[in-house]
PDB file of N, CA and C in Angstrom:
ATOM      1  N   UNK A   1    -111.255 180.102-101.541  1.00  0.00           N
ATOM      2  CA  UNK A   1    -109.904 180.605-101.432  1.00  0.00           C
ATOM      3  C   UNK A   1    -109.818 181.484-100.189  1.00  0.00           C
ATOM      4  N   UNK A   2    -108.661 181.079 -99.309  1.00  0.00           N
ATOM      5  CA  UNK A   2    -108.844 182.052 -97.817  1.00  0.00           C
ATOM      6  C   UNK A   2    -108.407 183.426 -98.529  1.00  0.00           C
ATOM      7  N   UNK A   3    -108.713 184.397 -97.342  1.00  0.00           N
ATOM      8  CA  UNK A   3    -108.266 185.564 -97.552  1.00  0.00           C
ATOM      9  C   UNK A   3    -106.844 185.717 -97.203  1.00  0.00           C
ATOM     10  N   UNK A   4    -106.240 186.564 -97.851  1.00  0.00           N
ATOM     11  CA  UNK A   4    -104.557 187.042 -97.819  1.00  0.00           C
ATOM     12  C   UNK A   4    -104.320 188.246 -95.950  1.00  0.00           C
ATOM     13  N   UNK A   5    -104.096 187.615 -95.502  1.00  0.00           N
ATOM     14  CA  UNK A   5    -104.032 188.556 -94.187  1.00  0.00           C
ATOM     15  C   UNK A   5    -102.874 189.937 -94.381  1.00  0.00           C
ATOM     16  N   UNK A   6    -102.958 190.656 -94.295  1.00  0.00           N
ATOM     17  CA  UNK A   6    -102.354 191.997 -94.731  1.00  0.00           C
ATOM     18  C   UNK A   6    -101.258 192.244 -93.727  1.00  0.00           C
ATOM     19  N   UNK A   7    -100.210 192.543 -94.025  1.00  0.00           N
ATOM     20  CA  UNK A   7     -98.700 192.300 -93.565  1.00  0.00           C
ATOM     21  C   UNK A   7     -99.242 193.825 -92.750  1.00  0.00           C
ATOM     22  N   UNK A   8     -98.437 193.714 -91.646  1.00  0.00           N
ATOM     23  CA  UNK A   8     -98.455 195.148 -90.815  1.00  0.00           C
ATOM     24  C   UNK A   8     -97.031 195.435 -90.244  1.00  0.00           C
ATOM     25  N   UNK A   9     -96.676 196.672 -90.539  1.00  0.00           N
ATOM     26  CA  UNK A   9     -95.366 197.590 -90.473  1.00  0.00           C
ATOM     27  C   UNK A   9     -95.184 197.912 -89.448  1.00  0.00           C
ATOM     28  N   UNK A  10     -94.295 198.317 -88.578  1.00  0.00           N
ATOM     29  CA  UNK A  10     -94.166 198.863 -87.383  1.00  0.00           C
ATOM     30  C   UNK A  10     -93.679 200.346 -87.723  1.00  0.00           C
ATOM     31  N   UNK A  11     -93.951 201.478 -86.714  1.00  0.00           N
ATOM     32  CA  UNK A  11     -93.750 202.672 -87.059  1.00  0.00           C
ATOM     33  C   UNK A  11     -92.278 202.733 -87.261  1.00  0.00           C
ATOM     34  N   UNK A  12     -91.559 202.124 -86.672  1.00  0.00           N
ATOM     35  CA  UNK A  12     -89.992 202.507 -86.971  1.00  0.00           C
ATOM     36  C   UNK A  12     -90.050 201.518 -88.098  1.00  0.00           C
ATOM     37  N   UNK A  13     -90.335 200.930 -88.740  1.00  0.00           N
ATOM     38  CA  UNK A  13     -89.714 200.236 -90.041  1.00  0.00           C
ATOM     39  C   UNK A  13     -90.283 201.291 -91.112  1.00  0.00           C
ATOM     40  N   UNK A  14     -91.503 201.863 -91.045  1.00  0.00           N
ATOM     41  CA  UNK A  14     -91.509 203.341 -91.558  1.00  0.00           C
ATOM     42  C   UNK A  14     -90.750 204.189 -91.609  1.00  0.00           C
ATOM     43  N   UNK A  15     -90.152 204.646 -90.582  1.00  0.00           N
ATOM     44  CA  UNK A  15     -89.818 205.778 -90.193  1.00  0.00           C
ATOM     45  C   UNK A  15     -88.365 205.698 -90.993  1.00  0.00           C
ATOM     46  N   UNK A  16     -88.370 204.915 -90.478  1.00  0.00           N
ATOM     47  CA  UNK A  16     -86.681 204.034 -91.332  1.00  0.00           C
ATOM     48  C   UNK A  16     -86.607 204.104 -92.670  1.00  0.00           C
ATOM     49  N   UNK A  17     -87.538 203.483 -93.057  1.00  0.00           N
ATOM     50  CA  UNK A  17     -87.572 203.439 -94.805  1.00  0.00           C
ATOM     51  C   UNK A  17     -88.038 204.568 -95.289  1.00  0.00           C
ATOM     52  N   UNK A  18     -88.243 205.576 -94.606  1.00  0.00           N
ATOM     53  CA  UNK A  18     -88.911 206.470 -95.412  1.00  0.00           C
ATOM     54  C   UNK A  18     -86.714 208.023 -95.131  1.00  0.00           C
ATOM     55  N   UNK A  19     -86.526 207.004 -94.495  1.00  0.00           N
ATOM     56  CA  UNK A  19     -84.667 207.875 -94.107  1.00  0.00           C
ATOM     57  C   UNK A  19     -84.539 207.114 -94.885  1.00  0.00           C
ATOM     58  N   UNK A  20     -84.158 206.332 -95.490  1.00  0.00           N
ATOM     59  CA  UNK A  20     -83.569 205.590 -96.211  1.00  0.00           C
ATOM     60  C   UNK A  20     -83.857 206.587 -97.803  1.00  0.00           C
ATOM     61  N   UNK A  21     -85.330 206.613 -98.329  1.00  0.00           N
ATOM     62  CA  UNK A  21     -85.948 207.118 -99.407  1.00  0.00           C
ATOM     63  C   UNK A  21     -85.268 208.391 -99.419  1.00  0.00           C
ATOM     64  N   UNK A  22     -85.221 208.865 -98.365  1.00  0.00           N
ATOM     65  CA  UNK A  22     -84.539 210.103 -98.673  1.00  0.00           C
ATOM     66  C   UNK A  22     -82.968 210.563 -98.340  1.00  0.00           C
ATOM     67  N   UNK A  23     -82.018 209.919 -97.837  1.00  0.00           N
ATOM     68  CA  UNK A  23     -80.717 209.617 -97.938  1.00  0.00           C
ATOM     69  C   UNK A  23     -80.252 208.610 -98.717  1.00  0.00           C
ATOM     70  N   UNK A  24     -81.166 207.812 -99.880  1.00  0.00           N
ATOM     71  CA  UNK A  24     -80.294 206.822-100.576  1.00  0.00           C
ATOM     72  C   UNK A  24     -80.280 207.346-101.913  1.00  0.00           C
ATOM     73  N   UNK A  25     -79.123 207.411-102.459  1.00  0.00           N
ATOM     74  CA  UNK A  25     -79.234 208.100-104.239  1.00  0.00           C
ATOM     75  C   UNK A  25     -79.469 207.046-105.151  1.00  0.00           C
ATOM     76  N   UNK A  26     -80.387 205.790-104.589  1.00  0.00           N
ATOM     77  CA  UNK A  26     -81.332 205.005-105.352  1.00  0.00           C
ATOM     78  C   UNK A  26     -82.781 205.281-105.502  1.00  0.00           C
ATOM     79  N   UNK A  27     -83.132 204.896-106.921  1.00  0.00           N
ATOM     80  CA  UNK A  27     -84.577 205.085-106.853  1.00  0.00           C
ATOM     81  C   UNK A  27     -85.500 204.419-105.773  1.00  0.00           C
ATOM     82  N   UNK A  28     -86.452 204.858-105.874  1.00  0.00           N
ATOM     83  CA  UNK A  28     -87.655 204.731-105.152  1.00  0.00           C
ATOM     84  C   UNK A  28     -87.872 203.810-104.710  1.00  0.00           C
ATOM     85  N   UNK A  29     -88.347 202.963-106.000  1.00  0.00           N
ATOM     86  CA  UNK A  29     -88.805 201.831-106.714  1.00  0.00           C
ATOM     87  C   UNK A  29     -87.578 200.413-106.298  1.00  0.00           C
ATOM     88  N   UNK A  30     -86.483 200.632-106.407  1.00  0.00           N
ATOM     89  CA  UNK A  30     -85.093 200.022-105.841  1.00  0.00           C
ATOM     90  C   UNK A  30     -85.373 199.845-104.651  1.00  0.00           C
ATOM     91  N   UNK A  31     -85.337 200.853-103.646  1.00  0.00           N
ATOM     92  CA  UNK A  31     -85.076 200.882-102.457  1.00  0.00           C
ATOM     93  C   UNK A  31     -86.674 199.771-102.002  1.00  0.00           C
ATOM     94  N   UNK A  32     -87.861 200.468-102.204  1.00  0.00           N
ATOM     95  CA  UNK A  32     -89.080 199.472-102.040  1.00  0.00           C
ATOM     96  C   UNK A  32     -89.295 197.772-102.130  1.00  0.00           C
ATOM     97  N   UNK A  33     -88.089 197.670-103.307  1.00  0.00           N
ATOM     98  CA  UNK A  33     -87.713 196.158-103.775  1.00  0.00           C
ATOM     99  C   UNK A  33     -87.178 195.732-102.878  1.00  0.00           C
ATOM    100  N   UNK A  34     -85.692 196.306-102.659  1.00  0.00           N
ATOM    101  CA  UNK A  34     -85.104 195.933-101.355  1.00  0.00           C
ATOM    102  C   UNK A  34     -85.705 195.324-100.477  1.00  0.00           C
ATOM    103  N   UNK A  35     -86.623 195.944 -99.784  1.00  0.00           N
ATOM    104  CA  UNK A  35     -87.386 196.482 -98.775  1.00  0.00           C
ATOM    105  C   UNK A  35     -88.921 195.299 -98.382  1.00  0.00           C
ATOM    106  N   UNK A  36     -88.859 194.946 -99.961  1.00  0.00           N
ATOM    107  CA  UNK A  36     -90.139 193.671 -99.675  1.00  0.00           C
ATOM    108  C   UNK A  36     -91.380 194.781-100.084  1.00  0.00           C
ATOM    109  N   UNK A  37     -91.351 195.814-100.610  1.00  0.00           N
ATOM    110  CA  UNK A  37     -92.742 196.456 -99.795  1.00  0.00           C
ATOM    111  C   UNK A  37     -92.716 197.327-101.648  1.00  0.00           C
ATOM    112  N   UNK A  38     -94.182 197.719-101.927  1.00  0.00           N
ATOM    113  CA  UNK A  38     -94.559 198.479-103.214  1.00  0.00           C
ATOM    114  C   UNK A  38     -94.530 200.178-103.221  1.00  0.00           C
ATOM    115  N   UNK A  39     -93.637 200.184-104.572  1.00  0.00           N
ATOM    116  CA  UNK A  39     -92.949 201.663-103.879  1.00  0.00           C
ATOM    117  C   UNK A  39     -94.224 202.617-103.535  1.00  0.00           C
ATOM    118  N   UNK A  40     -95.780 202.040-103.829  1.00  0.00           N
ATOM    119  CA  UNK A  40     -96.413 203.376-103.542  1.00  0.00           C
ATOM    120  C   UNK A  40     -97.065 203.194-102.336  1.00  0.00           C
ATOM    121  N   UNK A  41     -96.929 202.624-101.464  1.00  0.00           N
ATOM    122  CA  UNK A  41     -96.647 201.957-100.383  1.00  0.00           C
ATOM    123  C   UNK A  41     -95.369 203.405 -99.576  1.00  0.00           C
ATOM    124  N   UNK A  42     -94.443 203.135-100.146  1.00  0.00           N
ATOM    125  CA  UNK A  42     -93.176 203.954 -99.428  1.00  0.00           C
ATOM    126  C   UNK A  42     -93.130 205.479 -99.885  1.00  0.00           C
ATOM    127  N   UNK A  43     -93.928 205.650-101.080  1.00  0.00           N
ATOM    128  CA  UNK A  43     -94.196 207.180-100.784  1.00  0.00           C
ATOM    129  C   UNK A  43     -95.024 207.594 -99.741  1.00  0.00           C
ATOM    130  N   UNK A  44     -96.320 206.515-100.429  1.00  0.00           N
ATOM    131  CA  UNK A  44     -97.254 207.219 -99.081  1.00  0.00           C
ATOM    132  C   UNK A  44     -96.997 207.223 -97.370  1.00  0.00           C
ATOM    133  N   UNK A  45     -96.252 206.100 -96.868  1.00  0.00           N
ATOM    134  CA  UNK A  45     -95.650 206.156 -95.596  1.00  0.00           C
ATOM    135  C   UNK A  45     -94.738 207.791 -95.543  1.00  0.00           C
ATOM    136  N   UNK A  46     -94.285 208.484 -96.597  1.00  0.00           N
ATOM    137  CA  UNK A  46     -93.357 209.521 -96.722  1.00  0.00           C
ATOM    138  C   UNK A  46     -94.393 210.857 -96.847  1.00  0.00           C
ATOM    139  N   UNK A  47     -95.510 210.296 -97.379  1.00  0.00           N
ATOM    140  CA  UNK A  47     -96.486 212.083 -97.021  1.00  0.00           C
ATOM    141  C   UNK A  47     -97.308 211.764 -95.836  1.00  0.00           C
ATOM    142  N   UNK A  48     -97.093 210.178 -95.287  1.00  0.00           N
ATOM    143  CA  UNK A  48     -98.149 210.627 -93.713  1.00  0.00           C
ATOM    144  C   UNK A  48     -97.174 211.258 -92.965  1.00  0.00           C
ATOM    145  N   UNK A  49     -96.037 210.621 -92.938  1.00  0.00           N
ATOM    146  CA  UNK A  49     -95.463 211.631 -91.752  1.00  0.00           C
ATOM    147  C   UNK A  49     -95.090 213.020 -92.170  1.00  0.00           C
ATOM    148  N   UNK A  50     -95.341 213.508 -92.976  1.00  0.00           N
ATOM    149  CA  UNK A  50     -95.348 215.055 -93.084  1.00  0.00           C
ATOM    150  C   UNK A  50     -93.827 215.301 -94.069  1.00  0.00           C
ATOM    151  N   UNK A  51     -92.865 214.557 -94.390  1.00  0.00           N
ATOM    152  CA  UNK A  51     -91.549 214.612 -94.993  1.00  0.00           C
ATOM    153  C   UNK A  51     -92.429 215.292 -96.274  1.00  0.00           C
ATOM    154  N   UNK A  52     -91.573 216.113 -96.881  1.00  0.00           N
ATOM    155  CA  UNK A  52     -91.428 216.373 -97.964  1.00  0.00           C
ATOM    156  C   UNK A  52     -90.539 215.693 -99.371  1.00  0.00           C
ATOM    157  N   UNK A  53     -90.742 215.168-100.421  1.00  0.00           N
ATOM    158  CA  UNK A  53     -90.145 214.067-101.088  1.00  0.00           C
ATOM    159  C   UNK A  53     -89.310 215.256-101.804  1.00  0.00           C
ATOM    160  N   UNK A  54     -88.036 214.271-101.788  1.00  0.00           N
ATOM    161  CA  UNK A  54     -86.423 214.948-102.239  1.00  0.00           C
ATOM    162  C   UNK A  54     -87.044 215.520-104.163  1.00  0.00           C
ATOM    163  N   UNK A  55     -87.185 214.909-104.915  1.00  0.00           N
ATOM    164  CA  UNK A  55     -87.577 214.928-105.871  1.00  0.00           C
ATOM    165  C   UNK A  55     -88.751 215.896-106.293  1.00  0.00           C
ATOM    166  N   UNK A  56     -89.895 215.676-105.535  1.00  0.00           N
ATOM    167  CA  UNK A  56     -91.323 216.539-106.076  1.00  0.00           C
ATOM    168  C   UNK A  56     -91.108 217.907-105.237  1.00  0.00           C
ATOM    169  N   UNK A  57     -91.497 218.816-106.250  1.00  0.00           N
ATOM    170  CA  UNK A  57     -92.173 220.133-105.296  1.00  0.00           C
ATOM    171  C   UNK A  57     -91.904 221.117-106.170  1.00  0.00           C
ATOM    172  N   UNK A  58     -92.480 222.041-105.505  1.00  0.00           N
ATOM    173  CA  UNK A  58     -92.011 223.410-106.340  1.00  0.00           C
ATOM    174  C   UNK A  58     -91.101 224.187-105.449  1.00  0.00           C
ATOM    175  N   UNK A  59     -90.626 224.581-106.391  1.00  0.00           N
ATOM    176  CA  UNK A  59     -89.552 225.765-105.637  1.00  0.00           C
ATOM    177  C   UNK A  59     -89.698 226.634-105.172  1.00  0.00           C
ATOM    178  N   UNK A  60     -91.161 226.835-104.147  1.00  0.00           N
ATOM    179  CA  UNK A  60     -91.526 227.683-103.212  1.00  0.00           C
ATOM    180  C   UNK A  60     -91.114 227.512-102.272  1.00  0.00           C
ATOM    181  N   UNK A  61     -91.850 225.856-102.485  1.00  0.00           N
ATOM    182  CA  UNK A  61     -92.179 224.979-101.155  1.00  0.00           C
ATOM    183  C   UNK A  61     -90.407 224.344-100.718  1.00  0.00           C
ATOM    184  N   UNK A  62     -89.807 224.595-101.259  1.00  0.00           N
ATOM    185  CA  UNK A  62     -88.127 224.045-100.805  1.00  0.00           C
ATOM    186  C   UNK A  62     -87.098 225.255-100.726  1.00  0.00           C
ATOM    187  N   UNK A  63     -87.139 225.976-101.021  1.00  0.00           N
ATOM    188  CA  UNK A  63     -86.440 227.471-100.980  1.00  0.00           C
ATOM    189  C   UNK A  63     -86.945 229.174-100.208  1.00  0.00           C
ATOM    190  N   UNK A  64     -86.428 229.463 -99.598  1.00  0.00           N
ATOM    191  CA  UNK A  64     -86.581 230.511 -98.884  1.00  0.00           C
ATOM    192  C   UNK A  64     -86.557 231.459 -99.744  1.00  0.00           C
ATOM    193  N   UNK A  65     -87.205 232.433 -99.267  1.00  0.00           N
ATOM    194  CA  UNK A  65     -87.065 233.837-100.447  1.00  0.00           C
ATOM    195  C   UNK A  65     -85.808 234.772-100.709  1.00  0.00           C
ATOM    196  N   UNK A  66     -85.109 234.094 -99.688  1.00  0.00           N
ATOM    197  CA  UNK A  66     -83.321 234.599-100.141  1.00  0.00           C
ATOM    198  C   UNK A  66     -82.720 233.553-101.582  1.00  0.00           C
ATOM    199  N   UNK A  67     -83.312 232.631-101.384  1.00  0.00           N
ATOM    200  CA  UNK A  67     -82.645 231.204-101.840  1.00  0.00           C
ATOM    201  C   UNK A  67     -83.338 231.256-103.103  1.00  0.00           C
ATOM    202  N   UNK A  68     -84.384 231.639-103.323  1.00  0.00           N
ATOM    203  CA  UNK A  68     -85.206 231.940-104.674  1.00  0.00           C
ATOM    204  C   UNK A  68     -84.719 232.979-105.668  1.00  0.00           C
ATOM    205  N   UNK A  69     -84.506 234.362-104.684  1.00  0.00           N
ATOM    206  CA  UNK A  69     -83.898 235.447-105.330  1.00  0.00           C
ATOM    207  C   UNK A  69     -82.331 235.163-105.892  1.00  0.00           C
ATOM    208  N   UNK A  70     -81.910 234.353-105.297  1.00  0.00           N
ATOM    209  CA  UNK A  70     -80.548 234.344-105.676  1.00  0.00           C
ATOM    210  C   UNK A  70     -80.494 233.471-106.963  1.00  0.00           C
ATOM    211  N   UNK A  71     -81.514 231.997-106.677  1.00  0.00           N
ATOM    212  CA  UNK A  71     -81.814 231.216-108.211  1.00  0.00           C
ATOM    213  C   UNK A  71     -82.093 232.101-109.354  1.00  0.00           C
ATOM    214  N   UNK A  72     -83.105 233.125-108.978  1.00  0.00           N
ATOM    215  CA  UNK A  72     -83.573 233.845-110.328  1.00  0.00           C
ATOM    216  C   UNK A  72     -82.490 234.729-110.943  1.00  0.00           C
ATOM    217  N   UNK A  73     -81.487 235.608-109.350  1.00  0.00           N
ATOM    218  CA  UNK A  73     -80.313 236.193-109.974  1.00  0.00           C
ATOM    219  C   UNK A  73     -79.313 235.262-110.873  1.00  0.00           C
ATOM    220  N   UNK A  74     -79.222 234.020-110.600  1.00  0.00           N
ATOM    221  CA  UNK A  74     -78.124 233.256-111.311  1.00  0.00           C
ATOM    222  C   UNK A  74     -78.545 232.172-112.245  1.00  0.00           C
ATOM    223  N   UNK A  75     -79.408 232.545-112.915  1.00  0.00           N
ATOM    224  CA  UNK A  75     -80.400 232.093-114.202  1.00  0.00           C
ATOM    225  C   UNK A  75     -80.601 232.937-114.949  1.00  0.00           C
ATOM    226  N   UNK A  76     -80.369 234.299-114.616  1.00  0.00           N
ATOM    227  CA  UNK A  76     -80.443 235.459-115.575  1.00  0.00           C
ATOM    228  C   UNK A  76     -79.090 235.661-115.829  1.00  0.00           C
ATOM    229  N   UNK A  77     -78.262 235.052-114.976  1.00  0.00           N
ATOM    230  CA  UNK A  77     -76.819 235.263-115.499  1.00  0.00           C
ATOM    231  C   UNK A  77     -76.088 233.721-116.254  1.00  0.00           C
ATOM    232  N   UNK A  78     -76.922 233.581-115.926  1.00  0.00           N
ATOM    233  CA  UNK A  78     -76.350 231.634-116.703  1.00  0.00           C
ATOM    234  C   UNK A  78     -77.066 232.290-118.480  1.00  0.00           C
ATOM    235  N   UNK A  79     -78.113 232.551-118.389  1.00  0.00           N
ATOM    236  CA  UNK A  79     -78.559 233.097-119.475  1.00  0.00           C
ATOM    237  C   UNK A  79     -78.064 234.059-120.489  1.00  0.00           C
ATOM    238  N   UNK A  80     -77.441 234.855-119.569  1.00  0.00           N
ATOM    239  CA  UNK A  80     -76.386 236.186-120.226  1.00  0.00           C
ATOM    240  C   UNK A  80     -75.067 234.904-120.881  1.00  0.00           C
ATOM    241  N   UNK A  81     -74.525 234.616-119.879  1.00  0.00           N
ATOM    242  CA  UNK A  81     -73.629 234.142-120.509  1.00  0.00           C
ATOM    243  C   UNK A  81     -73.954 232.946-121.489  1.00  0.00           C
ATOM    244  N   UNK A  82     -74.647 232.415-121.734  1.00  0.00           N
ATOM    245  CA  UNK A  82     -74.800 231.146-122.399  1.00  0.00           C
ATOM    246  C   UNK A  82     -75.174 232.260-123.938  1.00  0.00           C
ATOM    247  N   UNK A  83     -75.752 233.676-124.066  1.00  0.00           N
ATOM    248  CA  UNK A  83     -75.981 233.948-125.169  1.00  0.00           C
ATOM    249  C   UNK A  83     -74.416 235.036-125.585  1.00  0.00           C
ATOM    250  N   UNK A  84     -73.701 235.629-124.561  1.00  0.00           N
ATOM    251  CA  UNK A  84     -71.881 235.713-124.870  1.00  0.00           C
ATOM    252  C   UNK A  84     -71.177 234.780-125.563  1.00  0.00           C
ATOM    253  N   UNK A  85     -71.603 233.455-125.228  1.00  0.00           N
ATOM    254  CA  UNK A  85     -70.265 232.208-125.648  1.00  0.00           C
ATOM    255  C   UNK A  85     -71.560 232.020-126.817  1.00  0.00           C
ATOM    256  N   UNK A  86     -72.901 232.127-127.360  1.00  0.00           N
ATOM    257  CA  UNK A  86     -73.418 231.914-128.541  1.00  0.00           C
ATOM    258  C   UNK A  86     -72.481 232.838-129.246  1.00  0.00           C
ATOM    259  N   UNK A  87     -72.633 234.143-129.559  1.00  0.00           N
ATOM    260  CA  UNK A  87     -71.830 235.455-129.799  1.00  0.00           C
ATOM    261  C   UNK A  87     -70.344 235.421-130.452  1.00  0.00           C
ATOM    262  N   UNK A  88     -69.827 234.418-129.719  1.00  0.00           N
ATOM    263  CA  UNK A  88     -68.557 234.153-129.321  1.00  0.00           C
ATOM    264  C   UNK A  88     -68.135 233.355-130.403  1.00  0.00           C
ATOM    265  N   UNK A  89     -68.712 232.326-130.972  1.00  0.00           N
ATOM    266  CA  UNK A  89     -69.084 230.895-131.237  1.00  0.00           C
ATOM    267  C   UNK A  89     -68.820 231.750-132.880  1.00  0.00           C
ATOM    268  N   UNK A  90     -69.907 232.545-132.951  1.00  0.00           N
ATOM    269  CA  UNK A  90     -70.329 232.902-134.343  1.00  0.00           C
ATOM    270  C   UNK A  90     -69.403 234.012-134.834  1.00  0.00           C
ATOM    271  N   UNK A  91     -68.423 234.962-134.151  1.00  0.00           N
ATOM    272  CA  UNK A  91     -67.381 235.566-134.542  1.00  0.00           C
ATOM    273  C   UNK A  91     -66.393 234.948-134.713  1.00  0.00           C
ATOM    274  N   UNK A  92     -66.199 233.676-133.644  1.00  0.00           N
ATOM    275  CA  UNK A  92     -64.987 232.957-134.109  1.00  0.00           C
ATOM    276  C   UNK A  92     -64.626 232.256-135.942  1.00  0.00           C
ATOM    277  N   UNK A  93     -65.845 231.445-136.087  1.00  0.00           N
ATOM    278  CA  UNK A  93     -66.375 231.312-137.185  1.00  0.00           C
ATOM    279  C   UNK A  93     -66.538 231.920-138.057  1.00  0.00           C
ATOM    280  N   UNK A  94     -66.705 233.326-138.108  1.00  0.00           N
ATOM    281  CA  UNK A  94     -66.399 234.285-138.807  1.00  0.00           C
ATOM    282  C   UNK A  94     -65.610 234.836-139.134  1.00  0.00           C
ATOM    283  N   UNK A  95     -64.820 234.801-138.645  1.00  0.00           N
ATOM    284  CA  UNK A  95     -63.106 235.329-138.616  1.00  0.00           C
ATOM    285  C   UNK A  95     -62.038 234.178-139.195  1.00  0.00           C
ATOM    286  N   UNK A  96     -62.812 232.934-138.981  1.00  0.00           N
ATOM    287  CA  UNK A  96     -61.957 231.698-139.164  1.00  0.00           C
ATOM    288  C   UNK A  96     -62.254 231.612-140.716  1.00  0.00           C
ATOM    289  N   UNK A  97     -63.339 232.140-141.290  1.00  0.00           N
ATOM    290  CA  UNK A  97     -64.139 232.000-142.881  1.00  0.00           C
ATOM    291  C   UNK A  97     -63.161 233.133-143.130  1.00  0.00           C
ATOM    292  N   UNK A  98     -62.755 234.385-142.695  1.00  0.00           N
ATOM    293  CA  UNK A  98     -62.387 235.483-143.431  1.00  0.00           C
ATOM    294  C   UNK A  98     -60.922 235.378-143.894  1.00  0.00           C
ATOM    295  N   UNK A  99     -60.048 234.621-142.983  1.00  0.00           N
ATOM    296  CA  UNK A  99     -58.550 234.086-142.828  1.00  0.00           C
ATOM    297  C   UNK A  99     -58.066 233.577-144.157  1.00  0.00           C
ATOM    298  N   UNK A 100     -58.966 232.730-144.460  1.00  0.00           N
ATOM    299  CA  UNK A 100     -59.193 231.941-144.938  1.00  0.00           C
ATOM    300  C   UNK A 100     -58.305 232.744-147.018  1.00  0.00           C
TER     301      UNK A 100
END
């Protein structure tokens, strides 16, 4: 059985698909299909050139320390309020039993 000769990419059909991976609000896996090519194939073309993937990371590595402080300020307040409208929820209900 001959051997399968191994398809070779040109740097801009990389470079391309890896803009694509990250400006298309299709999966990965979609876009790779498209594309002829195996999506782990099109990640890894996306960590040689140094891109950071839209999806993975921590929120160190994508947010500035203004941009962090302000997440943590407005998670402690999404939090406040989400336990007000609990609060809220259970007096209404209470008042609606007492009417009664």
């Amino acid at each position: 059985m001959p051997k399968k000769k191994r398809k070779r990419y040109t740097a801009e059909f990389k470079a391309e698909a890896v803009r694509l991976l990250e400006t298309d609000p299709r999966p990965g896996a979609d876009i790779a299909h498209d594309l002829g090519i195996d999506r782990g194939m099109l990640y890894r073309w996306q960590r040689q050139l140094g891109r950071r993937a839209t999806t993975v990371g921590s929120v160190e590595e994508v947010l500035s320390a203004d941009e962090r402080e302000e997440l943590r300020r407005l998670r402690k307040r999404v939090a406040q309020l989400e336990m007000d409208r609990e609060i809220l929820k259970k007096a209404t209900a209470f008042f609606a039993k007492e009417s009664k």
